[in-house]
N, C-alpha and C. Protein backbone atom coordinates (compact mmCIF):
# COMPACT_ATOMS: atom_id res chain seq x y z
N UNK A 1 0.83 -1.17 0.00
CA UNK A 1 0.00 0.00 0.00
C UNK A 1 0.88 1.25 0.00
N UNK A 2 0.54 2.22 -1.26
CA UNK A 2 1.18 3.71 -1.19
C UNK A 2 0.72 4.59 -0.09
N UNK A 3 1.87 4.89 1.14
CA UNK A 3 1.64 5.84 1.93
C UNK A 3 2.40 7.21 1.57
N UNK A 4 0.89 8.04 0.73
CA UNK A 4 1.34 9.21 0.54
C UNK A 4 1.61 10.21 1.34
N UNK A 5 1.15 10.29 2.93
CA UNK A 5 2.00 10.97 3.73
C UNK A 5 3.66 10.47 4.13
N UNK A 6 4.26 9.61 3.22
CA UNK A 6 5.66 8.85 3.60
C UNK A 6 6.38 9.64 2.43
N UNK A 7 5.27 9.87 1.70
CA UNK A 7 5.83 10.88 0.14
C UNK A 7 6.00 12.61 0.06
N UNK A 8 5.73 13.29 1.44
CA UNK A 8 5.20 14.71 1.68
C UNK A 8 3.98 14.92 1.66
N UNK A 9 2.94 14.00 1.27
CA UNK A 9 1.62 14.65 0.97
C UNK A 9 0.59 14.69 2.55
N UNK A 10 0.42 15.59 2.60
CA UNK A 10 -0.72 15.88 3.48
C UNK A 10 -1.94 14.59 3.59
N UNK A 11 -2.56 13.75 3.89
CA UNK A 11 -3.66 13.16 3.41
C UNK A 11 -4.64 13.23 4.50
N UNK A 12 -5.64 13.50 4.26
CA UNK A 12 -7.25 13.59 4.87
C UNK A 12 -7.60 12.73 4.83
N UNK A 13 -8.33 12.08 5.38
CA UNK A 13 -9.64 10.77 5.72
C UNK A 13 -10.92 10.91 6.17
N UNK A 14 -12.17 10.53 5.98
CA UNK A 14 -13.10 10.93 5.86
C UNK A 14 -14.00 9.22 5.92
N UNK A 15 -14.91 9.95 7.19
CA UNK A 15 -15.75 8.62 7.17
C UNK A 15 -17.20 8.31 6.30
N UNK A 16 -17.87 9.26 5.70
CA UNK A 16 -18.84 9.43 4.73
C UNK A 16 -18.30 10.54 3.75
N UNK A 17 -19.28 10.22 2.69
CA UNK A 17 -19.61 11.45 1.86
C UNK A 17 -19.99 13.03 2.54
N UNK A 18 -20.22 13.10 3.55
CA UNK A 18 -20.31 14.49 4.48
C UNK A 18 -19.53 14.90 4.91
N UNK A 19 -18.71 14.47 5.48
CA UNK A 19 -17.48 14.66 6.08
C UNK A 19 -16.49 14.29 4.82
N UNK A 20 -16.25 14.07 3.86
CA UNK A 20 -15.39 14.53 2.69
C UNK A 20 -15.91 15.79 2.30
N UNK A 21 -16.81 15.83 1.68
CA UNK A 21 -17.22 17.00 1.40
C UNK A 21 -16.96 18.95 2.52
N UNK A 22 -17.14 18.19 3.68
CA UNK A 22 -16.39 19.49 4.91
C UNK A 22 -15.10 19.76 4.51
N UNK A 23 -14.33 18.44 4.47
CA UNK A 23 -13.28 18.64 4.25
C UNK A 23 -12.46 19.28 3.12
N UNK A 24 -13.12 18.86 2.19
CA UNK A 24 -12.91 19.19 0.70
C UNK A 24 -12.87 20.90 0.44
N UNK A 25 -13.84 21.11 1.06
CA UNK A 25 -14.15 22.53 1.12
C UNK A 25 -13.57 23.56 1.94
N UNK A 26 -12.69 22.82 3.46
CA UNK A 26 -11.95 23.39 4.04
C UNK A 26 -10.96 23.39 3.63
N UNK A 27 -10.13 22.38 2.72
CA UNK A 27 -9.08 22.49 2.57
C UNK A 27 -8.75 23.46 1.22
N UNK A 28 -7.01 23.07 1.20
CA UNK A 28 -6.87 23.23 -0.46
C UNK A 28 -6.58 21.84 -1.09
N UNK A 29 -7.90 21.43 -1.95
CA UNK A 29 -7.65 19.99 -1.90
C UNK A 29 -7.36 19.62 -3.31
N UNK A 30 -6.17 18.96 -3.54
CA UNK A 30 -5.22 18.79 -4.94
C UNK A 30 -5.77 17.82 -5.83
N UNK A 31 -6.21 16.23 -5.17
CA UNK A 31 -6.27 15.11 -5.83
C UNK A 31 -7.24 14.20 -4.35
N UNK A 32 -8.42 13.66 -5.09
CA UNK A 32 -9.54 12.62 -4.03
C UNK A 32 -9.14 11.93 -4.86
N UNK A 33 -8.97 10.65 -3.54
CA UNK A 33 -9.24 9.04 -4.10
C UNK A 33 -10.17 8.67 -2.98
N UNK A 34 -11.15 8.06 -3.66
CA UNK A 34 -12.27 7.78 -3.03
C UNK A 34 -12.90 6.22 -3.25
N UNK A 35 -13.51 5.48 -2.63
CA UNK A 35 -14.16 4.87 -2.64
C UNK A 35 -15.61 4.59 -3.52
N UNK A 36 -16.19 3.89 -4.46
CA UNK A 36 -17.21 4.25 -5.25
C UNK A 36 -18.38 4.12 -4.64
N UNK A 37 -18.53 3.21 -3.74
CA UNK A 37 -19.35 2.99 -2.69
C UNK A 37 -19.69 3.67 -1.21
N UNK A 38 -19.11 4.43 -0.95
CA UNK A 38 -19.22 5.15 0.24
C UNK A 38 -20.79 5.56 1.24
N UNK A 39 -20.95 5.65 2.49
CA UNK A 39 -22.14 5.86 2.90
C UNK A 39 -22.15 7.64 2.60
N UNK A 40 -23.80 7.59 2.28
CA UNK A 40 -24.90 8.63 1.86
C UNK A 40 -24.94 9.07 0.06
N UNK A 41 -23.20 9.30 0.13
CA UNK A 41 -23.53 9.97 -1.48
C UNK A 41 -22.68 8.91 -2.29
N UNK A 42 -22.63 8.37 -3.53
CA UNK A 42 -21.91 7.56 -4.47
C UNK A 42 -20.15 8.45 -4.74
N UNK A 43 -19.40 7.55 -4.50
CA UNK A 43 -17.98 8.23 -4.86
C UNK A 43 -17.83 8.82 -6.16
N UNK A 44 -18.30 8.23 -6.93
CA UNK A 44 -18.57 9.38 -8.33
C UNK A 44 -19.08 10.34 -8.04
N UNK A 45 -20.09 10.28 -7.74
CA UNK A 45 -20.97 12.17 -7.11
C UNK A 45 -20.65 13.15 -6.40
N UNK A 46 -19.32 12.22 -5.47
CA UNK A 46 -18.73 13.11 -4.75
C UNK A 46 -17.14 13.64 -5.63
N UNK A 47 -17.42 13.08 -6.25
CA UNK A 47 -15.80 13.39 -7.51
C UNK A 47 -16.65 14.97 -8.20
N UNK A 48 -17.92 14.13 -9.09
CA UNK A 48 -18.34 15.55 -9.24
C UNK A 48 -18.57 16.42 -8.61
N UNK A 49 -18.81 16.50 -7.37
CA UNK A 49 -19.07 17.90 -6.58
C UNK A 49 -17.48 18.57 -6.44
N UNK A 50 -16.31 17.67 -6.10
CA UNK A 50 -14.97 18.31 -6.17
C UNK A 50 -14.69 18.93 -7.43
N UNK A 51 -15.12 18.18 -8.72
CA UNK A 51 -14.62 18.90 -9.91
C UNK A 51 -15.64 20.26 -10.56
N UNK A 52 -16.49 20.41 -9.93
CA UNK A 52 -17.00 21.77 -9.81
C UNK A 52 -16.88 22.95 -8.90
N UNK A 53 -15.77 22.45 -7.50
CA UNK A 53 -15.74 23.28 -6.62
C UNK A 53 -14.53 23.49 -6.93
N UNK A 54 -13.46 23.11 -8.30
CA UNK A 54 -12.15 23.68 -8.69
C UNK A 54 -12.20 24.48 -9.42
């Protein structure tokens, strides 16, 4: 498994689609890898809500 905080990167974790989304929006957020399945919203849907809030 790639540990991108072993690489410099900052990484966030998030237990639903709600709490990515807080986060997403608090941060400055570069690149989501997400889950497609996630509880409340579909990981695609939540890809689209990031690629409209860039």
């Amino acid at each position: 498994m790639l540990e991108f905080s072993k690489l410099w990167y900052e990484t966030l974790s998030a237990i639903n689609s709600e709490d990515a989304t807080s986060k997403i929006n608090a941060e400055r957020v570069r690149i989501v890898i997400t889950d497609m399945k996630i509880p409340k919203v579909a990981g695609l849907d939540l890809l689209k809500s990031f690629l409209r809030s860039v």
